[in-house]
C-alpha atoms as a PDB file:
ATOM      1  CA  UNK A   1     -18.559  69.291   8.329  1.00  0.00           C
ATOM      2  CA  UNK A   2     -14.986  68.412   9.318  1.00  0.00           C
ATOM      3  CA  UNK A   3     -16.251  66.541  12.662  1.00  0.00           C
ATOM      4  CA  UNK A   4     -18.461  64.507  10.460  1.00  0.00           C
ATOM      5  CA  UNK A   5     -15.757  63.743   7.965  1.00  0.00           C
ATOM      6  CA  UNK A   6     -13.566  62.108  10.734  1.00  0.00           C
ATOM      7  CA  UNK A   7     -16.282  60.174  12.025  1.00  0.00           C
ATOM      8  CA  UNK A   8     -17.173  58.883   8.900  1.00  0.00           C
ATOM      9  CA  UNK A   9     -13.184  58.056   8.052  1.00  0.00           C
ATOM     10  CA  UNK A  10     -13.207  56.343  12.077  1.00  0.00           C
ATOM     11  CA  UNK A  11     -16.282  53.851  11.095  1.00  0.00           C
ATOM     12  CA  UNK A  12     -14.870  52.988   7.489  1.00  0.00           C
ATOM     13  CA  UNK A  13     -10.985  52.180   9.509  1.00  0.00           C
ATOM     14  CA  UNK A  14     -13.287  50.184  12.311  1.00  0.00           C
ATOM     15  CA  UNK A  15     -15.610  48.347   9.264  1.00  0.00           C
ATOM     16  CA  UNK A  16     -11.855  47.648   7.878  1.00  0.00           C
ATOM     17  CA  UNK A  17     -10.285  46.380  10.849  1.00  0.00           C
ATOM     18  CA  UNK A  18     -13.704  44.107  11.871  1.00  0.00           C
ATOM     19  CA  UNK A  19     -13.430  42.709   8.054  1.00  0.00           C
ATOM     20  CA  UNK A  20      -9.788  42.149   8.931  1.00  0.00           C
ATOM     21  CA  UNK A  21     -10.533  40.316  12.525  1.00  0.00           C
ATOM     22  CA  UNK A  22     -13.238  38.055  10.783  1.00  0.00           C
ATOM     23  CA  UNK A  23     -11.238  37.465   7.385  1.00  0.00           C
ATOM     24  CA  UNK A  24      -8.223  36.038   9.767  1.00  0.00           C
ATOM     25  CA  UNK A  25     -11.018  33.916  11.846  1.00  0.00           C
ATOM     26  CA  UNK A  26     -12.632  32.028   8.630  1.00  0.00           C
ATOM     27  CA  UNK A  27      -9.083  31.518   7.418  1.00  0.00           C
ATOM     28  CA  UNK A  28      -8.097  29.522  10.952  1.00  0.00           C
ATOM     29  CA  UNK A  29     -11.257  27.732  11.048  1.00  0.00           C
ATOM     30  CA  UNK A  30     -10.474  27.031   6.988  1.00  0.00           C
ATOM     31  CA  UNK A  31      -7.205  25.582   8.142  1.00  0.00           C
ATOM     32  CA  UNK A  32      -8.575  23.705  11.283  1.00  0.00           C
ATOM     33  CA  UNK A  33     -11.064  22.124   8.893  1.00  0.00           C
ATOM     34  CA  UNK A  34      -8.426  21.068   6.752  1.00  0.00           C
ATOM     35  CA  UNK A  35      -6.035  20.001   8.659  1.00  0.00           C
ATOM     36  CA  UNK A  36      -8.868  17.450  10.779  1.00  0.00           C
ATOM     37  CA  UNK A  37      -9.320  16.484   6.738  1.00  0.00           C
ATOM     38  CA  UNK A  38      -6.147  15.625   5.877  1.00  0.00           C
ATOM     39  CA  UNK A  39      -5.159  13.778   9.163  1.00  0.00           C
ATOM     40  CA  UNK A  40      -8.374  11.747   8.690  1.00  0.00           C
ATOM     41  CA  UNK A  41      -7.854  10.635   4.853  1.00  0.00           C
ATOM     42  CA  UNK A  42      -3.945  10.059   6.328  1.00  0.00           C
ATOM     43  CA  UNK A  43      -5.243   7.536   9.061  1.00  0.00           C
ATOM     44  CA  UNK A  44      -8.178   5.950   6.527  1.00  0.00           C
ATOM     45  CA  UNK A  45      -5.731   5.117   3.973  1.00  0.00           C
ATOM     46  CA  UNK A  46      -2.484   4.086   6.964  1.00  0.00           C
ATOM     47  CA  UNK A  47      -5.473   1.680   8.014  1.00  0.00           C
ATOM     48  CA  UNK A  48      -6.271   0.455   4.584  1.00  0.00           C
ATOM     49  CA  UNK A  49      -2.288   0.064   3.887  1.00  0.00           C
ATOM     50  CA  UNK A  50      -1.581  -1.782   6.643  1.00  0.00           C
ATOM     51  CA  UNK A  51      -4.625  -4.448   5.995  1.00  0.00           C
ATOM     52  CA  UNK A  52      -3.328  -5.268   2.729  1.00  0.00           C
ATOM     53  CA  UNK A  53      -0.088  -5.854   3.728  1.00  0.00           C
ATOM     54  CA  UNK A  54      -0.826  -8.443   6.328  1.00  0.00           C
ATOM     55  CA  UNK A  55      -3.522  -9.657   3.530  1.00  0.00           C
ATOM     56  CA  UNK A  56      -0.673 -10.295   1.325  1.00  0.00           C
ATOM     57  CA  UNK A  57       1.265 -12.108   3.995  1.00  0.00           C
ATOM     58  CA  UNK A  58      -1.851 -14.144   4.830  1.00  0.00           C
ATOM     59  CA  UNK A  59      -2.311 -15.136   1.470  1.00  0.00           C
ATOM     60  CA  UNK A  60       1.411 -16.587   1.257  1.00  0.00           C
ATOM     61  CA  UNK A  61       1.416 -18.422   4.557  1.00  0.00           C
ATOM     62  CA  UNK A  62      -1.901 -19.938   2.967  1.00  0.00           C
ATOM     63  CA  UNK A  63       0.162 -20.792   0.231  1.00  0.00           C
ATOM     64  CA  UNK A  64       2.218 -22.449   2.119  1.00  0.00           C
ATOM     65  CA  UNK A  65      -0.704 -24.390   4.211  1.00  0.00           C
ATOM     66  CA  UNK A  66      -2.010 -25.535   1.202  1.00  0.00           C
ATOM     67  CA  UNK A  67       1.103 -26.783  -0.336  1.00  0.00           C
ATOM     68  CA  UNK A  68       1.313 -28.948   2.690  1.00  0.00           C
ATOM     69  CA  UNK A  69      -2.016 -30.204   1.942  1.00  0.00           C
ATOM     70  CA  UNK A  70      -1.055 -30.756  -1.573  1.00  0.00           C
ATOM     71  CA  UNK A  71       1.899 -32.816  -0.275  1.00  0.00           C
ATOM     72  CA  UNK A  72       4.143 -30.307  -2.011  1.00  0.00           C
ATOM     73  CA  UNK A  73       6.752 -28.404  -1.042  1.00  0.00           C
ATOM     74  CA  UNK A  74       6.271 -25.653   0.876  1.00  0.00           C
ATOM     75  CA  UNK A  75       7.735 -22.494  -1.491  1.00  0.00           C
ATOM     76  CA  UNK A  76       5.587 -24.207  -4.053  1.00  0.00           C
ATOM     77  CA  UNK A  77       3.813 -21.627  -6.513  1.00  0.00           C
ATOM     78  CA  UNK A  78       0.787 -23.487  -7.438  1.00  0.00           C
ATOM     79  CA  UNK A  79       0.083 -23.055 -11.173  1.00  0.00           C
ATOM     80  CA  UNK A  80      -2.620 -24.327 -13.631  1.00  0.00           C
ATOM     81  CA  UNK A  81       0.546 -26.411 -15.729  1.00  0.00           C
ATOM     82  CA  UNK A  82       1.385 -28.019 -12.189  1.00  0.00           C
ATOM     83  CA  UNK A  83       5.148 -26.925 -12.907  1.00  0.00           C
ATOM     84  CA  UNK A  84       6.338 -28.424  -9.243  1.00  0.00           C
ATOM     85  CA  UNK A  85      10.083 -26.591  -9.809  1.00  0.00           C
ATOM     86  CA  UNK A  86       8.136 -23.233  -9.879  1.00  0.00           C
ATOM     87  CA  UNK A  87       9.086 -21.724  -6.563  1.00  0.00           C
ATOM     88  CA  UNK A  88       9.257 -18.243  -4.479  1.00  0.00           C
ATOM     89  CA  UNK A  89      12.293 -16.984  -5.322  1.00  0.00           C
ATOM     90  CA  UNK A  90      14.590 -15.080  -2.571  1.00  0.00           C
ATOM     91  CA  UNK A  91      15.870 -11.192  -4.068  1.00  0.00           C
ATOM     92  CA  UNK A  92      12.525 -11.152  -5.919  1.00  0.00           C
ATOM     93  CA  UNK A  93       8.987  -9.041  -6.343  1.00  0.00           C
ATOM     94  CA  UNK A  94       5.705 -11.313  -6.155  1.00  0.00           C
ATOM     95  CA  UNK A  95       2.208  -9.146  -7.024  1.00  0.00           C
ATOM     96  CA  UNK A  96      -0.027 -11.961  -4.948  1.00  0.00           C
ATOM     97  CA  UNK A  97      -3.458 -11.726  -4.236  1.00  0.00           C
ATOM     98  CA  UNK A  98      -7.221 -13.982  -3.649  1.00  0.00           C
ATOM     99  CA  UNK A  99      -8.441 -15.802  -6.912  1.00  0.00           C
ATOM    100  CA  UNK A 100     -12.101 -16.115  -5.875  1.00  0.00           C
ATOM    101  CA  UNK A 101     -13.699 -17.178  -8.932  1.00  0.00           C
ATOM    102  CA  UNK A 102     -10.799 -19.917 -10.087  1.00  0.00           C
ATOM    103  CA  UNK A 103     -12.062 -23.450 -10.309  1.00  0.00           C
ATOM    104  CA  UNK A 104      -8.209 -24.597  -9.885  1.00  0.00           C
ATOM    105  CA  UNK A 105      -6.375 -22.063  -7.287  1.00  0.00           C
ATOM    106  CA  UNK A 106      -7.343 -19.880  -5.123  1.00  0.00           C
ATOM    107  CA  UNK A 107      -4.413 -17.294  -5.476  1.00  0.00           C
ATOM    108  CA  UNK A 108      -3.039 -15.363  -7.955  1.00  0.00           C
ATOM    109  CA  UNK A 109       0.174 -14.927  -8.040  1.00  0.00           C
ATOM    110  CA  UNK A 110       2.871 -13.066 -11.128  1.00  0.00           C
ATOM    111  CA  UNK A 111       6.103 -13.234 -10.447  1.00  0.00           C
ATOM    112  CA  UNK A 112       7.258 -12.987 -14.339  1.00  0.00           C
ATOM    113  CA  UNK A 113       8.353  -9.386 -14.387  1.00  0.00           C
ATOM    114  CA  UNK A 114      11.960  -8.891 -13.009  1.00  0.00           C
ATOM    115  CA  UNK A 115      11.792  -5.212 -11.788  1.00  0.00           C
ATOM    116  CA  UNK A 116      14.923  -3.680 -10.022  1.00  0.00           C
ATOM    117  CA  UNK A 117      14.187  -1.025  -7.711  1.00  0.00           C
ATOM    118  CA  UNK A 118      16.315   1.215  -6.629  1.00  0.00           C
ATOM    119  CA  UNK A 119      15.948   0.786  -2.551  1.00  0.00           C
ATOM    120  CA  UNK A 120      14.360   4.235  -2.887  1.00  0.00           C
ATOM    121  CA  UNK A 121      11.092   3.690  -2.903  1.00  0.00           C
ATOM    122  CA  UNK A 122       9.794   7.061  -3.556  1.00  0.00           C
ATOM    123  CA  UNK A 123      12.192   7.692  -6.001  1.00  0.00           C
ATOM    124  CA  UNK A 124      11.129   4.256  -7.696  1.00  0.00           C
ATOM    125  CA  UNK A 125       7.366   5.928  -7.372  1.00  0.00           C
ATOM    126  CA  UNK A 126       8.492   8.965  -9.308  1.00  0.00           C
ATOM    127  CA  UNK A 127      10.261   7.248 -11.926  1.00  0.00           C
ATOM    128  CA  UNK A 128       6.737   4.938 -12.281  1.00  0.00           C
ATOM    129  CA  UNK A 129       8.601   2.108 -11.184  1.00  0.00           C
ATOM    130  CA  UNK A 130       5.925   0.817  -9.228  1.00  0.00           C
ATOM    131  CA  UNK A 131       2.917   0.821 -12.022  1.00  0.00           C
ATOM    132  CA  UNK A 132       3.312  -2.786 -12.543  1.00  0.00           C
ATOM    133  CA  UNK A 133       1.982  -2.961  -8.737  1.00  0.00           C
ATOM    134  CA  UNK A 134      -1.020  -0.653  -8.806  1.00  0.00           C
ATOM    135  CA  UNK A 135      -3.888  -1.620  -7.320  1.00  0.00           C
ATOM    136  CA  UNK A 136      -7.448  -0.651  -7.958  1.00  0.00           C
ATOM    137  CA  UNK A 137     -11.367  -1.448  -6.302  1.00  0.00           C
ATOM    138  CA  UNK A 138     -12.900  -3.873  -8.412  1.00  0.00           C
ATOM    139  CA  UNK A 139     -16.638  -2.156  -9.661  1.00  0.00           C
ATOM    140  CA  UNK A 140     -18.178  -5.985  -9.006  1.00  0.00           C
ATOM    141  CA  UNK A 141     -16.966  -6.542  -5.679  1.00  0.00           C
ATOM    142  CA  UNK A 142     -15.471  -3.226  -4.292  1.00  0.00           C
ATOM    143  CA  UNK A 143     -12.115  -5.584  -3.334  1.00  0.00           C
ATOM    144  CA  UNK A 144      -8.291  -4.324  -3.891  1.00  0.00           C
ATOM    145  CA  UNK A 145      -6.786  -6.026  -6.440  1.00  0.00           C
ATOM    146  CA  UNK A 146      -4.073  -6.102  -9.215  1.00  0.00           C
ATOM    147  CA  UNK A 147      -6.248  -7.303 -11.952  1.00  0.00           C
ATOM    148  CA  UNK A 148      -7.533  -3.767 -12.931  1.00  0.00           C
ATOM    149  CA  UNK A 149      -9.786  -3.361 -15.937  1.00  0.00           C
ATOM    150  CA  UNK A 150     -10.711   0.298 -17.452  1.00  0.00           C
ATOM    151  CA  UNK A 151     -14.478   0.273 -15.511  1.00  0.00           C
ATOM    152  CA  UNK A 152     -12.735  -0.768 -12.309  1.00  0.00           C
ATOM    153  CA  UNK A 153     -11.505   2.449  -9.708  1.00  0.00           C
ATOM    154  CA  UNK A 154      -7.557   2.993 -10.318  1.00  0.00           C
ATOM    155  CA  UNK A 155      -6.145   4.400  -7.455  1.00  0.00           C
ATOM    156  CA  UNK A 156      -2.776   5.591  -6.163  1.00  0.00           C
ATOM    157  CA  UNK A 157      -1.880   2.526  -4.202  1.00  0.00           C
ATOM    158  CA  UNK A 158       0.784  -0.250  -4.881  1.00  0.00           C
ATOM    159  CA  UNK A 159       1.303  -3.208  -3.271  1.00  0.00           C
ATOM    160  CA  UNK A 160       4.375  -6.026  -3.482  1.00  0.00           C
ATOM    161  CA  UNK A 161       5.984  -8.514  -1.355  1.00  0.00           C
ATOM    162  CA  UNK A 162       9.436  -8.872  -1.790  1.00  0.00           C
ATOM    163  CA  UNK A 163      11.472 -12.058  -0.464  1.00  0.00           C
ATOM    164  CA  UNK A 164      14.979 -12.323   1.182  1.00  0.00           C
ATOM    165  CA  UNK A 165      17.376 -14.813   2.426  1.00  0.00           C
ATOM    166  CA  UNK A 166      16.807 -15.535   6.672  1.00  0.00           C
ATOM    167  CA  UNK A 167      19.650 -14.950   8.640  1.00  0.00           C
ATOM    168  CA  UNK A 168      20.859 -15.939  11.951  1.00  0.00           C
ATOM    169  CA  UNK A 169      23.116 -13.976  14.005  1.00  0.00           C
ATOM    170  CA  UNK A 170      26.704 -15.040  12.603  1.00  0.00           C
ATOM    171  CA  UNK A 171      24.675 -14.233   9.262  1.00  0.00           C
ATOM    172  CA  UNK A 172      24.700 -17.663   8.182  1.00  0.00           C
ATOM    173  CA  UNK A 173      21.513 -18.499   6.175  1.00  0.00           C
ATOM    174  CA  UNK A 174      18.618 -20.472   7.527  1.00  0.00           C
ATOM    175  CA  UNK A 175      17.463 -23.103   5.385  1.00  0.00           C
ATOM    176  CA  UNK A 176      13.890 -23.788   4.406  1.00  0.00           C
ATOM    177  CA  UNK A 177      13.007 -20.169   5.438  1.00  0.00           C
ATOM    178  CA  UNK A 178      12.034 -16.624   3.955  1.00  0.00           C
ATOM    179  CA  UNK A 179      12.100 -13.322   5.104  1.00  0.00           C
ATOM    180  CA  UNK A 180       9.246 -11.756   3.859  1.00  0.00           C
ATOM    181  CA  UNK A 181       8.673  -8.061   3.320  1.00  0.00           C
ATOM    182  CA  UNK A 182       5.270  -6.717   2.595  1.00  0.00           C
ATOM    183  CA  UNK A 183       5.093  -2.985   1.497  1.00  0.00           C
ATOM    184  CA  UNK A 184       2.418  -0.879   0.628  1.00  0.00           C
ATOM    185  CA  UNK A 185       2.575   2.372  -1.228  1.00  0.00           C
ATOM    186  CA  UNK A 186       0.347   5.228  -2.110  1.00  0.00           C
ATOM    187  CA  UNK A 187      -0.118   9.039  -2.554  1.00  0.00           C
ATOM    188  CA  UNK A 188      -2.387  11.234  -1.494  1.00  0.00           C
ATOM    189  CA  UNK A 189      -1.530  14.721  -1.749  1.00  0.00           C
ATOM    190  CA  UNK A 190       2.301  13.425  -0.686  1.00  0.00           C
ATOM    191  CA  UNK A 191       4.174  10.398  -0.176  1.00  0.00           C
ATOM    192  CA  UNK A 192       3.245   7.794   1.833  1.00  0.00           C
ATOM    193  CA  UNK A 193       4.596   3.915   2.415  1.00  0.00           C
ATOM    194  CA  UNK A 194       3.564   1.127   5.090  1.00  0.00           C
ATOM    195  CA  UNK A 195       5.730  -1.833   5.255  1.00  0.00           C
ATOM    196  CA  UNK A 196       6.138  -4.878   7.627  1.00  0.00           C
ATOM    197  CA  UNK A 197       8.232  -8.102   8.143  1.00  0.00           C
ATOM    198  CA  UNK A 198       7.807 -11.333   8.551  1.00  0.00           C
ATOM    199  CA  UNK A 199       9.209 -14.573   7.938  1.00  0.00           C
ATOM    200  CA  UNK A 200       7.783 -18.378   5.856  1.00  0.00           C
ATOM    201  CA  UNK A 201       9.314 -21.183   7.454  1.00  0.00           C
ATOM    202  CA  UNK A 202       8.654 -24.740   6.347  1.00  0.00           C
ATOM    203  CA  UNK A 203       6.813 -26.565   9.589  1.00  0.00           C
ATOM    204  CA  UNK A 204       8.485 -29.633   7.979  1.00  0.00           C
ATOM    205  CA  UNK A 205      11.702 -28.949   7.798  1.00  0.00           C
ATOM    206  CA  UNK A 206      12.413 -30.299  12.003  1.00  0.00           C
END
């Protein structure tokens, strides 16, 4: 009886230690899975991020194009009151995006709300800062936009432009040209921001 007891107390310690071994193998492949997950959404929405941003730069230097074929000037912020001294302002926040179903622009643009950031961008995400900026998928059209309404798909993106003075290498400023930054933010399990540069010039201005 004693030699039968061990054996029995051997194949419950080998069951144990095979439930162990196989317990520790799900829980890599768990994490493998995971991690292949989480890279994937990370690259999706670093793809996404980075097409709006040059989106929103496109849509300004369109702006611009079709100022010139306006005959105005070419910081001109086309409005339906045709206010001609209503201009993109340098040290300032623009929300811009396509207007496809206006009859009189094809861009909307607010720049009426004055928000100071803090130059910490996360920070300014934490302290909602940045809701003014959301952006959500439109249920019509399935295109980003600003101009959310309660049926449309909010999600944790935010999008600005932000415009500064151009400067050469003494740091004197450039005239009749903008240095334009284009920043998109957005969370997804953490913090994540995609921002790039450019700059307006006026072609006119030689």
């Amino acid at each position: 009886m004693k030699k039968l007891s061990n054996i029995s107390w051997f194949s419950i310690i080998e069951v144990m230690v095979a439930i162990f071994i196989f317990s520790m193998w799900m829980a890599s492949i768990f994490m493998v899975i995971n991690s292949s997950i989480n890279i994937n959404n990370l690259n999706k929405n670093t793809i996404i991020a980075s097409n709006l941003s040059r989106e929103a730069i496109e849509i300004l230097r369109n702006i611009r194009d079709y100022n010139y074929e306006s005959y105005h000037n070419y910081d001109w912020i086309p409005n339906i009151t045709n206010d001609y001294t209503k201009k993109f302002t340098i040290w300032k926040y623009y929300k811009i995006e396509n207007d496809f179903f206006s009859s009189e622009y094809p861009f909307e643009i607010n720049d009426s709300w004055n928000q100071i950031f803090s130059g910490d961008s996360k920070q300014d995400f934490l302290d909602w800062k940045l809701d003014d900026y959301n952006l959500c998928i439109k249920k019509d059209t399935n295109i980003y936009s600003h101009s959310c309404n309660s049926y449309d798909q909010k999600i944790k993106m935010y999008r600005y432009l932000y415009l500064e003075e151009l400067k050469d290498e003494s740091w004197a400023i450039i005239a009749d040209a903008i240095k334009v930054k284009s920043k998109v933010i957005w969370y997804s399990k953490w913090y994540h921001e995609f921002e790039i540069n450019t700059v307006l010039t006026d072609f006119n201005r030689l």
